[in-house]
Protein backbone atom coordinates (compact mmCIF):
# COMPACT_ATOMS: atom_id res chain seq x y z
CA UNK A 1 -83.04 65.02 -6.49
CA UNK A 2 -79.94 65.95 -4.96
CA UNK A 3 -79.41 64.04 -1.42
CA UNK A 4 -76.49 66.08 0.73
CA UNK A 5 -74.15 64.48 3.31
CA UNK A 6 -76.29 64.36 6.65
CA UNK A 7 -79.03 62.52 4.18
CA UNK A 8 -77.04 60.39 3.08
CA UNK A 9 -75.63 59.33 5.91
CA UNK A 10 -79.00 58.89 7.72
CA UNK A 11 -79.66 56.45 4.49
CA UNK A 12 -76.56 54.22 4.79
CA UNK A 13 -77.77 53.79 8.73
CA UNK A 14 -81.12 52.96 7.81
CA UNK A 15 -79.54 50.33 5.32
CA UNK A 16 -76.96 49.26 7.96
CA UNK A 17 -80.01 48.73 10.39
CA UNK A 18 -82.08 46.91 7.82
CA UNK A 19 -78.88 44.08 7.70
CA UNK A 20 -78.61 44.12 11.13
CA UNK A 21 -82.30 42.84 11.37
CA UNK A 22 -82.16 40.29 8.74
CA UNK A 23 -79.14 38.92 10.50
CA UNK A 24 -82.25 36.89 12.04
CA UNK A 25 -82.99 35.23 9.04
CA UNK A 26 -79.52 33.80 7.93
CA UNK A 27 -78.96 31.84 11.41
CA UNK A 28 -82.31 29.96 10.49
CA UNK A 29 -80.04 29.48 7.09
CA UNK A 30 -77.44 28.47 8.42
CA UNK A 31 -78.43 26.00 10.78
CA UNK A 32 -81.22 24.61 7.60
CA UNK A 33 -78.20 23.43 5.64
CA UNK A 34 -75.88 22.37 8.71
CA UNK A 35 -78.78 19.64 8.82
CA UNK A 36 -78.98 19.50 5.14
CA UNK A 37 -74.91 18.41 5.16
CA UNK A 38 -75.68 16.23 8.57
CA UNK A 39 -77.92 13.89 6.96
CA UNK A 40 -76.23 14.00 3.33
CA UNK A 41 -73.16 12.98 4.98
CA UNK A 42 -74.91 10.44 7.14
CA UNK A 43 -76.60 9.30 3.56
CA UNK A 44 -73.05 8.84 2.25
CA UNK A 45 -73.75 11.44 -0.53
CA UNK A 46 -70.50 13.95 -0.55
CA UNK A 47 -71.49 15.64 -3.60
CA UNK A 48 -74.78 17.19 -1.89
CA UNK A 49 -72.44 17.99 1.20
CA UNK A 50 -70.05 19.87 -0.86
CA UNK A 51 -72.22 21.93 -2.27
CA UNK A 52 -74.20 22.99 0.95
CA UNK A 53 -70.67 23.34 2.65
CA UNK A 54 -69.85 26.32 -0.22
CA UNK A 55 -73.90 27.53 -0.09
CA UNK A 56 -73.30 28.35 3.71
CA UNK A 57 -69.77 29.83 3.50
CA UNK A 58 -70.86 31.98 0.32
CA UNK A 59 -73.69 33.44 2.20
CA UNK A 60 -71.54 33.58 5.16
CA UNK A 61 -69.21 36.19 3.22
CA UNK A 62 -71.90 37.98 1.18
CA UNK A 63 -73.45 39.11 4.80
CA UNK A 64 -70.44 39.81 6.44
CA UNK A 65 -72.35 40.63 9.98
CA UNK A 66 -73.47 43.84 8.33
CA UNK A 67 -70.20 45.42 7.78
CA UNK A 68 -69.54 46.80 4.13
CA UNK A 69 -65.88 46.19 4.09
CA UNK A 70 -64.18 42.59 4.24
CA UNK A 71 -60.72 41.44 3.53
CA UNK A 72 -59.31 40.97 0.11
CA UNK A 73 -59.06 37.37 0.21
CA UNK A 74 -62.65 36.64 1.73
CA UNK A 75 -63.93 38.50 -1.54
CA UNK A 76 -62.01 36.67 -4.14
CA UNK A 77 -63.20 33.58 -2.16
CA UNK A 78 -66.65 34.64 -2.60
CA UNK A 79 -66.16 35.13 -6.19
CA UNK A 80 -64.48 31.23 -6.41
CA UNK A 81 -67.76 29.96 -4.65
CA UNK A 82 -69.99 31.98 -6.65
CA UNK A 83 -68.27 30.51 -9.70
CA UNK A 84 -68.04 26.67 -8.74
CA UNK A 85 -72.03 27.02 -7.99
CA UNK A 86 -72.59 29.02 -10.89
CA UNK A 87 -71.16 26.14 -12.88
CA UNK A 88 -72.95 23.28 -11.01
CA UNK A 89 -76.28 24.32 -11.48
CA UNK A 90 -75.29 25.63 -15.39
CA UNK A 91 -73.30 21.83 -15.40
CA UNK A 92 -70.42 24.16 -16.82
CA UNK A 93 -66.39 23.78 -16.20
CA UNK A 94 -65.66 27.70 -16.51
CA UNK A 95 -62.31 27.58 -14.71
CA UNK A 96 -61.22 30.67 -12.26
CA UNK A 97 -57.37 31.46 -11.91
CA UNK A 98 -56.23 33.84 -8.63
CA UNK A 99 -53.83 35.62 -8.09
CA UNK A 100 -53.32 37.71 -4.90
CA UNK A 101 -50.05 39.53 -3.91
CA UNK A 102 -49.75 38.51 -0.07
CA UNK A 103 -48.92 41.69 1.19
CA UNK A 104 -52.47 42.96 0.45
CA UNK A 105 -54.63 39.14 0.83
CA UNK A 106 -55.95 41.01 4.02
CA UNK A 107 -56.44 44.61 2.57
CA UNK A 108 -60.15 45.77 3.17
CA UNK A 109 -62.38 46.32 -0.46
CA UNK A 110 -66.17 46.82 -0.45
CA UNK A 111 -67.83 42.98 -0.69
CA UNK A 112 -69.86 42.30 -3.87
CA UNK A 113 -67.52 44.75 -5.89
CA UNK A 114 -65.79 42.25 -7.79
CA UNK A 115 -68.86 38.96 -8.05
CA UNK A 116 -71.00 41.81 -10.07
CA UNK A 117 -67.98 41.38 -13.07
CA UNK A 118 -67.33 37.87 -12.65
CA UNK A 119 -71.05 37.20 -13.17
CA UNK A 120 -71.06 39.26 -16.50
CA UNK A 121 -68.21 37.17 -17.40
CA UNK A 122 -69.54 34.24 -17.23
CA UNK A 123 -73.49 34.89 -18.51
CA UNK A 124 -72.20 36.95 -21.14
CA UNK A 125 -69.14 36.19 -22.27
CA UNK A 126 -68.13 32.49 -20.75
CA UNK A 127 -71.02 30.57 -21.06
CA UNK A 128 -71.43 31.06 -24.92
CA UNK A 129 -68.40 29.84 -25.90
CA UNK A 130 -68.27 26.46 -28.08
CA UNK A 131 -64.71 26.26 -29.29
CA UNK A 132 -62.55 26.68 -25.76
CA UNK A 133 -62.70 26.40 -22.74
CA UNK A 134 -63.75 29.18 -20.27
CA UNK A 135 -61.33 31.08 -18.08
CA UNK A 136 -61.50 33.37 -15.81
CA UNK A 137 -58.13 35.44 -14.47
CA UNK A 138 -58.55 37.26 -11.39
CA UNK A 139 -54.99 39.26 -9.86
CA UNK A 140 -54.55 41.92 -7.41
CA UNK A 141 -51.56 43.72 -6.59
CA UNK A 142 -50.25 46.86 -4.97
CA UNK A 143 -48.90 49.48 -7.77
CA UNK A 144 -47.57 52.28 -5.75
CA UNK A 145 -50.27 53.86 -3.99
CA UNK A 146 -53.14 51.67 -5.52
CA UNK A 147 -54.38 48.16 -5.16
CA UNK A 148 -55.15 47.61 -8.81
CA UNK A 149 -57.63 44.32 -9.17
CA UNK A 150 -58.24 42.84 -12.65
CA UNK A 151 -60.44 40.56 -14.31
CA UNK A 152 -59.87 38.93 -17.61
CA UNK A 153 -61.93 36.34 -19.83
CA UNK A 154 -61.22 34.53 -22.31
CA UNK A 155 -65.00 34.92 -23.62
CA UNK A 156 -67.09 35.86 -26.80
CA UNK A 157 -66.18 39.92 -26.00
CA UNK A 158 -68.31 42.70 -26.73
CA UNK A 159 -68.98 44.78 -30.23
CA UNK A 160 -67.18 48.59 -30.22
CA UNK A 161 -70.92 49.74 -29.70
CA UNK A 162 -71.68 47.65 -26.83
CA UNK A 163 -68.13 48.66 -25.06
CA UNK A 164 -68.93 52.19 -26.07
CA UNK A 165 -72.59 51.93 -24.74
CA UNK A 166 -70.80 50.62 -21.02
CA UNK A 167 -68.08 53.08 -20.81
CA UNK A 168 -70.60 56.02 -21.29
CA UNK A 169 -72.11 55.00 -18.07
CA UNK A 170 -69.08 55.42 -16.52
CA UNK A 171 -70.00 59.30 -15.07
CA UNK A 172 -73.21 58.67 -14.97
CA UNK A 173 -74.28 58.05 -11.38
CA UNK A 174 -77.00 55.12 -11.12
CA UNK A 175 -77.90 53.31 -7.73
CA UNK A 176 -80.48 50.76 -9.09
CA UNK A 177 -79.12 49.02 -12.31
CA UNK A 178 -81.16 46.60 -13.55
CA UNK A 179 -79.75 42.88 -14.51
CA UNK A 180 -78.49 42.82 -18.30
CA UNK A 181 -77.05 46.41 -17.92
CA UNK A 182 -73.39 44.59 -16.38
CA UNK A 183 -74.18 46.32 -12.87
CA UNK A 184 -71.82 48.88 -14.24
CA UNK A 185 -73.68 51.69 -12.77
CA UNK A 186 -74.34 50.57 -9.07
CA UNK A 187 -70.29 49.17 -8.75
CA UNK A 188 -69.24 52.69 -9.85
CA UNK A 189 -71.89 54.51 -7.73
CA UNK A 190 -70.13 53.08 -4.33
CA UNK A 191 -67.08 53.15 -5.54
CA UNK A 192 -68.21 56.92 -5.69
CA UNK A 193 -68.96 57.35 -2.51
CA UNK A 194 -66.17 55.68 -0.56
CA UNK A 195 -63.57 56.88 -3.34
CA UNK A 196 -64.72 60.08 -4.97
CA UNK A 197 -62.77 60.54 -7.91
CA UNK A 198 -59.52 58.90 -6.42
CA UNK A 199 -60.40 55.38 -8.33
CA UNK A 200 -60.23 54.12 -11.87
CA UNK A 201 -62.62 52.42 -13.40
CA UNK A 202 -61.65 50.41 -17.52
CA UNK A 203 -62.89 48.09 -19.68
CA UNK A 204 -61.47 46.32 -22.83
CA UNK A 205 -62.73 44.04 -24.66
CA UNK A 206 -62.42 42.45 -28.43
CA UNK A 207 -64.59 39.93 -30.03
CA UNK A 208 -63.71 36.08 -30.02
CA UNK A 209 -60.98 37.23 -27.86
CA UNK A 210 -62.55 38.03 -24.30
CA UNK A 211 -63.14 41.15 -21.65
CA UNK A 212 -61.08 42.82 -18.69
CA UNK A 213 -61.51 44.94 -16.54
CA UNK A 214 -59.52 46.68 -14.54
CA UNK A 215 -60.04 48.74 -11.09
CA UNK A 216 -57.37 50.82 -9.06
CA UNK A 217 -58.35 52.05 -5.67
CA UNK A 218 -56.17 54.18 -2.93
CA UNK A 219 -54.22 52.11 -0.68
CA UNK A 220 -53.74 53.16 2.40
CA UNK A 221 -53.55 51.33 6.31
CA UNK A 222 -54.66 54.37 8.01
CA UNK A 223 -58.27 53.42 7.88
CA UNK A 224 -61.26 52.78 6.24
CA UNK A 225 -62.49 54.70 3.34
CA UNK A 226 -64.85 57.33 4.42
CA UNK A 227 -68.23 58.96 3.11
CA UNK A 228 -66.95 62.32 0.90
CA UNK A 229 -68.94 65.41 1.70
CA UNK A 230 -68.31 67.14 -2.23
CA UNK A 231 -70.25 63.81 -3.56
CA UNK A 232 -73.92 63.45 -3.90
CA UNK A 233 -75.96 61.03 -5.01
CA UNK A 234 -78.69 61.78 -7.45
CA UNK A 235 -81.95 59.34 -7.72
């Protein structure tokens, strides 16, 4: 079914609206673990108040007050919280490495574009390592008239088929992916629609040697990205 422009955008408000309301439920969140850290830190237990300190800021960031967009420096800071809580609850040591050019820290990317990969990393490539340790390598820079962000592991890798299997999603438009299918679908279907076909989208990976994966979007200060009226989105 093919969904046109005035649909769509009818959608994305009805999604917009949807966050808006459950703002309601992350305040009761938020205070829960200000009291959690309160009486942690009055029990002289810093661990437990670190890791409700990075709990609220990482939801904090993955709401955003609604708003799809969010600097380039909050992101990569939600990816470092997502790993350090990844790897206390797996009692893992996967080490993240980033490295933002400054003149872009504060460039706006869709949130929850890059976490998607860095999870992958680490459940399927990272976390089944034996013989080193894990590391993750995340840069961003401006190339001309694209912010090109990258993320490299040092993991297990993929087989040819199972890289081939990913990239042949790649023009395949999917809004639901499910978990164990890398996400690859959903990333590329907003991309999509904020982009069109002005992005790139590559992965390369080798076994025993690790993944990256590389993304290039327009950079411009003008504005936001807008909704394109030649894409659709099928369901």
């Amino acid at each position: 079914m093919r969904i046109e422009l005035s649909q769509r955008v009818a959608l994305l408000k009805q999604a917009q609206a949807v966050a808006l309301q459950s703002q309601i439920n992350p305040h009761f969140l938020y205070n829960t673990l200000d009291l959690i850290a309160w009486k942690a830190t009055a029990s002289g237990n810093p661990e437990t108040v670190d890791i409700v300190v990075k709990l609220a800021r990482f939801y904090r960031l993955s709401l955003n007050n609604g708003r799809d967009f969010l600097p380039l420096s909050d992101e990569v800071e939600y990816v470092r919280l997502f790993v350090e809580l990844t790897n206390l609850c797996r009692g893992r040591a996967v080490r993240l490495v980033t490295e933002v050019a400054p003149n872009i820290a504060d460039y706006p990317i869709m949130k929850l574009i890059l976490q998607p990969i860095v999870e992958n990393s680490l459940f399927h490539g990272l976390y089944e390592l034996s013989d080193r340790a894990g590391v993750i390598r995340l840069t961003a820079e401006q190339i001309g008239s694209y912010v090109q962000i990258q993320i490299a592991d040092n993991g297990v890798g993929m087989e040819k088929s199972k890289l081939a299997e990913l990239l042949a999603k790649k023009d395949k438009p999917a809004v639901n992916t499910k978990r164990g299918g890398y996400g690859i679908g959903n990333i590329l279907e907003r991309l999509r629609i904020y982009y069109d076909d002005r992005f790139t989208f590559q992965i390369e990976s080798a076994i025993l040697t690790g993944t990256t994966v590389t993304i290039r979007i327009p950079y411009s200060r003008n504005d936001l990205p807008q909704i394109h009226a030649e894409r659709t989105i099928i369901l």
